[in-house]
C-alpha atoms as a PDB file:
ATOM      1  CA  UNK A   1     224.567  21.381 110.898  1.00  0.00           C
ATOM      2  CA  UNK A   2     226.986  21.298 113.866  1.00  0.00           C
ATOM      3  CA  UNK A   3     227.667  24.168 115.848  1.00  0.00           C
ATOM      4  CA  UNK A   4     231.732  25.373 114.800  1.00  0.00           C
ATOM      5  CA  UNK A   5     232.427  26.458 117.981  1.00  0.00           C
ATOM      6  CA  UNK A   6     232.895  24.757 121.258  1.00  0.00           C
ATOM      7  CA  UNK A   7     229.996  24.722 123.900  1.00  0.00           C
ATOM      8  CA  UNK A   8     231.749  26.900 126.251  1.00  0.00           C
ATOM      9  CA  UNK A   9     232.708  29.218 123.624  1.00  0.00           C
ATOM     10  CA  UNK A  10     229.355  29.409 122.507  1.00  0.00           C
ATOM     11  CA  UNK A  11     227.901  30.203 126.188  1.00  0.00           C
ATOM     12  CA  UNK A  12     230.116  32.673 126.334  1.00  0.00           C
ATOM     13  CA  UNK A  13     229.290  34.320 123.209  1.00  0.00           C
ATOM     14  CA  UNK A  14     225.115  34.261 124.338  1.00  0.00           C
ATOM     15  CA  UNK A  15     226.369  35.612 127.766  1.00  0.00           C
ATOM     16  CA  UNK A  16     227.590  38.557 126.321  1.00  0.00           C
ATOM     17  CA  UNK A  17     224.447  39.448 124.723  1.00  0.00           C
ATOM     18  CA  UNK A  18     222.477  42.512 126.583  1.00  0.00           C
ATOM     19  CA  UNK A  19     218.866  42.901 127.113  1.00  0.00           C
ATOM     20  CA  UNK A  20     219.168  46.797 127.848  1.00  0.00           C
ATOM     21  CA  UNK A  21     221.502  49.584 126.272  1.00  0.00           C
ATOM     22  CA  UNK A  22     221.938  47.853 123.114  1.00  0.00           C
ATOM     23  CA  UNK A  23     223.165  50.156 119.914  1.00  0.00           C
ATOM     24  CA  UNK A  24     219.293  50.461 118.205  1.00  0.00           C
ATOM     25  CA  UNK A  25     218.152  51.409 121.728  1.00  0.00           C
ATOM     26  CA  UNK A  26     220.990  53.884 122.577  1.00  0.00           C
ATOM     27  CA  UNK A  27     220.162  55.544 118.554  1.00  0.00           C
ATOM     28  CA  UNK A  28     216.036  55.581 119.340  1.00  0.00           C
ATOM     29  CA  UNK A  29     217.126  57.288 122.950  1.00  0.00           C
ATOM     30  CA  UNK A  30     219.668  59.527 121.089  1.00  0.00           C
ATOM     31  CA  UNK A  31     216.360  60.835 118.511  1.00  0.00           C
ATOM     32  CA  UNK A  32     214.451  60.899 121.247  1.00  0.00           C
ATOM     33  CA  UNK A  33     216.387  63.675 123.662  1.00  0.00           C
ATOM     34  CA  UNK A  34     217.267  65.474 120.404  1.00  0.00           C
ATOM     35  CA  UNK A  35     213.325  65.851 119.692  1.00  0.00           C
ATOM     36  CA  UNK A  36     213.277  67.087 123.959  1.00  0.00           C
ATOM     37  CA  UNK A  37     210.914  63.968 124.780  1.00  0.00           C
ATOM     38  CA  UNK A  38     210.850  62.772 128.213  1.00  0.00           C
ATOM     39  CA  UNK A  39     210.936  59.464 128.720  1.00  0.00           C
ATOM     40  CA  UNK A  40     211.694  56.238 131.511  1.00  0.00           C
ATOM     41  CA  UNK A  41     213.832  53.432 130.684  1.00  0.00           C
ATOM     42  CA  UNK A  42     212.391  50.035 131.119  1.00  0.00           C
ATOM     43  CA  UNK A  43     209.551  50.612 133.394  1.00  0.00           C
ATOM     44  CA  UNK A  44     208.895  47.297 135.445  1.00  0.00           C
ATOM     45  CA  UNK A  45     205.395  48.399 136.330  1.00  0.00           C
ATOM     46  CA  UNK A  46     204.326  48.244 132.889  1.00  0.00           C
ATOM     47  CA  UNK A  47     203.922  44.968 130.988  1.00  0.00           C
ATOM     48  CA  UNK A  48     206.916  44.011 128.979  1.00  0.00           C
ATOM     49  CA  UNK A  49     209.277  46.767 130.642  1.00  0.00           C
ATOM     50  CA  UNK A  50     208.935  48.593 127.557  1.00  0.00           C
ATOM     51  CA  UNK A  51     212.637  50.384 126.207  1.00  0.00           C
ATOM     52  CA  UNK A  52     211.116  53.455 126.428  1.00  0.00           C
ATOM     53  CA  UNK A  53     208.025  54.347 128.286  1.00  0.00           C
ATOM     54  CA  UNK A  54     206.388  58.008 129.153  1.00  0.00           C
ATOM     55  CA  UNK A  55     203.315  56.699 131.567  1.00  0.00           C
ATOM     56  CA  UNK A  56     201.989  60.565 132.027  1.00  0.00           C
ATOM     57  CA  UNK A  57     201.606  60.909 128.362  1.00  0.00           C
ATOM     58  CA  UNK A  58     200.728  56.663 128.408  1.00  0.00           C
ATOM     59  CA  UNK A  59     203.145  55.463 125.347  1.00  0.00           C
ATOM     60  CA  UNK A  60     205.414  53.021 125.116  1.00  0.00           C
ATOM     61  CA  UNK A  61     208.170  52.584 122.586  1.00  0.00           C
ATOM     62  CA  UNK A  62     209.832  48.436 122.459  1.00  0.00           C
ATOM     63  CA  UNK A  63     213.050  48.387 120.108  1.00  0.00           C
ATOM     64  CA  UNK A  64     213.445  45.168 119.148  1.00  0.00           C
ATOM     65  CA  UNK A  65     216.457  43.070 117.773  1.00  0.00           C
ATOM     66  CA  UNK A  66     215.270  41.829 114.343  1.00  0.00           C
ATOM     67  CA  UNK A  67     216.949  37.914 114.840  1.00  0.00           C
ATOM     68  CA  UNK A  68     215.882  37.848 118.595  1.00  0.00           C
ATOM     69  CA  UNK A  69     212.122  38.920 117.795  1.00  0.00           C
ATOM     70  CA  UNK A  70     211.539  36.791 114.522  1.00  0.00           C
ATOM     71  CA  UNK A  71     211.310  40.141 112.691  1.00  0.00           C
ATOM     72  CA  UNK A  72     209.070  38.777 109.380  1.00  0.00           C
ATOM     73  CA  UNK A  73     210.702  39.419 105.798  1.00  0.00           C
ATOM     74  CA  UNK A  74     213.646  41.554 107.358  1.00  0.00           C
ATOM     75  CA  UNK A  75     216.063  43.366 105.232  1.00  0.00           C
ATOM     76  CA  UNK A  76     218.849  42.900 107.823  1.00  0.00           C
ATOM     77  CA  UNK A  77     218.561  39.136 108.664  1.00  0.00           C
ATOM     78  CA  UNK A  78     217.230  38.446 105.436  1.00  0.00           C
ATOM     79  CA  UNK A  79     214.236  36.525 107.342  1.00  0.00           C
ATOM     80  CA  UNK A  80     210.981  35.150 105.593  1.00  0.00           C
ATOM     81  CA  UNK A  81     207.892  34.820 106.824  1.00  0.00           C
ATOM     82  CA  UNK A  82     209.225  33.280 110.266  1.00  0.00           C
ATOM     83  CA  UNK A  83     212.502  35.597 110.280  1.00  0.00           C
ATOM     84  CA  UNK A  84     215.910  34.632 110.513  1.00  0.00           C
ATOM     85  CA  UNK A  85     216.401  30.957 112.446  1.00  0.00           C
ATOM     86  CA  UNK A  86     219.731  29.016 112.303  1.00  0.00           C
ATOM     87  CA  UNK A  87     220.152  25.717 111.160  1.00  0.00           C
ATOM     88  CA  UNK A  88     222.321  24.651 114.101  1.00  0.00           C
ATOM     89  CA  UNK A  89     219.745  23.708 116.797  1.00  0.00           C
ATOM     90  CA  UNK A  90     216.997  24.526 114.587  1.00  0.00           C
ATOM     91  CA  UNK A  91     214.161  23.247 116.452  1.00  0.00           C
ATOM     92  CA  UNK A  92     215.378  25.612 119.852  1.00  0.00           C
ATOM     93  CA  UNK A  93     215.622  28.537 117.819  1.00  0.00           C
ATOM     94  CA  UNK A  94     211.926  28.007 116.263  1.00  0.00           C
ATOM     95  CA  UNK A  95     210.679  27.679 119.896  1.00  0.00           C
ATOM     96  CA  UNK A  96     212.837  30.479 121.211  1.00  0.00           C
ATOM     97  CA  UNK A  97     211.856  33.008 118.487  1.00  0.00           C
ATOM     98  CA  UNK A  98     208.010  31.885 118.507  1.00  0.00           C
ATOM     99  CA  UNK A  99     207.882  32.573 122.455  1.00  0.00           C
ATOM    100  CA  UNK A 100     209.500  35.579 122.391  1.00  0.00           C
ATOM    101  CA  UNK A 101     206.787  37.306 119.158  1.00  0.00           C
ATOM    102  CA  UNK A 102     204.092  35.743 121.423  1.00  0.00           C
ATOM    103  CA  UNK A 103     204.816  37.516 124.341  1.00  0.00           C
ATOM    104  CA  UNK A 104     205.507  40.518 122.481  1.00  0.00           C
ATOM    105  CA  UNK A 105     201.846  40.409 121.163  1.00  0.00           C
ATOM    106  CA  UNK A 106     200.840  39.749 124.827  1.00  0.00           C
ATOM    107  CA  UNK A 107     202.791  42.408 126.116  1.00  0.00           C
ATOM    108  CA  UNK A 108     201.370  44.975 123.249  1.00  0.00           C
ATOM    109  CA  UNK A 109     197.640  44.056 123.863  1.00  0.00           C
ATOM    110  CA  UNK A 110     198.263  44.601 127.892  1.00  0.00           C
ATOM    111  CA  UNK A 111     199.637  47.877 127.215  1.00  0.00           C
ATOM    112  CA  UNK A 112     196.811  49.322 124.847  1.00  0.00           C
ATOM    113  CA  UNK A 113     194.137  47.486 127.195  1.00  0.00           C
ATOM    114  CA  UNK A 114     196.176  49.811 129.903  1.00  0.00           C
ATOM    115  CA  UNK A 115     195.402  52.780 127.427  1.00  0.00           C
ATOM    116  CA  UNK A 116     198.569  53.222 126.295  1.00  0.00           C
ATOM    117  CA  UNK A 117     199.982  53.650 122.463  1.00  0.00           C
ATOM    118  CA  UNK A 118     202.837  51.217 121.571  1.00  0.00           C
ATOM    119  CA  UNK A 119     205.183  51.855 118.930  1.00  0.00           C
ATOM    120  CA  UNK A 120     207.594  48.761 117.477  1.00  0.00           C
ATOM    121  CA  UNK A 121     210.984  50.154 116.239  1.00  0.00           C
ATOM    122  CA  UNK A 122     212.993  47.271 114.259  1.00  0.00           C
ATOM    123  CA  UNK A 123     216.976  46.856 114.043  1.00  0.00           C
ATOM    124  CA  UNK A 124     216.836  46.840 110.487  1.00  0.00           C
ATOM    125  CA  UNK A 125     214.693  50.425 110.634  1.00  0.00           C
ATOM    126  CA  UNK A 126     217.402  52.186 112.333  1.00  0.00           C
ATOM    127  CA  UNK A 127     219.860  51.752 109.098  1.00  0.00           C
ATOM    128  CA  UNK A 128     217.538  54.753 107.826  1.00  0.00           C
ATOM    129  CA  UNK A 129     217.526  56.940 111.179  1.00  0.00           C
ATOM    130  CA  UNK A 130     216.188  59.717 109.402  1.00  0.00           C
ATOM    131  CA  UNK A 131     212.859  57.572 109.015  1.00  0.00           C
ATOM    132  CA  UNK A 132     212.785  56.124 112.421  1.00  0.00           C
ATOM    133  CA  UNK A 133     212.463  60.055 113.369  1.00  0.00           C
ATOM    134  CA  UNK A 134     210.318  60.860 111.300  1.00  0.00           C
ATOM    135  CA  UNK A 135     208.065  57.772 112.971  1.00  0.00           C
ATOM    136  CA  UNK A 136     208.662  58.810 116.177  1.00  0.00           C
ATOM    137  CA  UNK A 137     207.383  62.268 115.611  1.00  0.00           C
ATOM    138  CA  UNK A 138     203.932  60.954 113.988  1.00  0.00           C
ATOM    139  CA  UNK A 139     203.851  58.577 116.708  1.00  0.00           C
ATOM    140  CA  UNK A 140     204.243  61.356 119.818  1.00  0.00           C
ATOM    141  CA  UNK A 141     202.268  63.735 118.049  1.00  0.00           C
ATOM    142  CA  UNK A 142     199.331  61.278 117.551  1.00  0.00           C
ATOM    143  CA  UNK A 143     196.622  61.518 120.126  1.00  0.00           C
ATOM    144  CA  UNK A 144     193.728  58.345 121.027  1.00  0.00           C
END
């Protein structure tokens, strides 16, 4: 399938894509400081720069797009087992979205080899906030 808009339009459109402060990470922030949790934002000395990090009380919270991250059998992409990929430019997209869950899983395994506790907080998740909190409390509360 062709792409049905121009090349320029389309570079534009990827451009204005952002890594940090997107919507699911400005609601998981928002549940956060209503629960009084303490937290840094994208910690560079940690492996992945997780979203949201707490190194004192070593956990580490990623909130991941669901297309971007290949979320499997999504409710929000409507994904199977190897997520959401387009059909324009299918084979970049396969690549892209493979890379990006494999250094996810890197980035994961580094951080509980560090000692810490990750927790994986999906897009489509955040349409039920209510649960997301209700995660994020089990997963503070829980001690290794």
């Amino acid at each position: 399938m062709v792409d049905v808009v121009d090349p320029q339009t389309r570079s534009r459109i990827m451009r204005a894509v952002r890594q940090r402060g997107t919507g699911p990470e400005l609601l998981v922030r928002q549940i956060l400081s209503h629960m009084g949790c303490r937290y840094r934002l994208n910690a560079k000395s940690l492996p992945g720069s997780p979203d949201l990090s707490n190194q004192r009380d070593q956990w580490a919270i990623f909130v991941h797009g669901c297309f971007w991250h290949g979320h499997v059998d999504c409710r929000k992409t409507r994904g199977g087992k190897q997520g959401h990929t387009p059909s324009t430019n299918e084979s970049y997209w396969v690549r892209k979205i493979t890379e990006n869950r494999e250094r996810d899983r890197r980035n994961v395994r580094l951080l509980k080899e560090a000692g810490f506790r990750v927790l994986t907080v999906w897009e489509c998740e955040l349409m039920r906030p209510e649960a997301v909190e209700t995660r994020l409390i089990k997963f503070l509360a829980a001690e290794d």
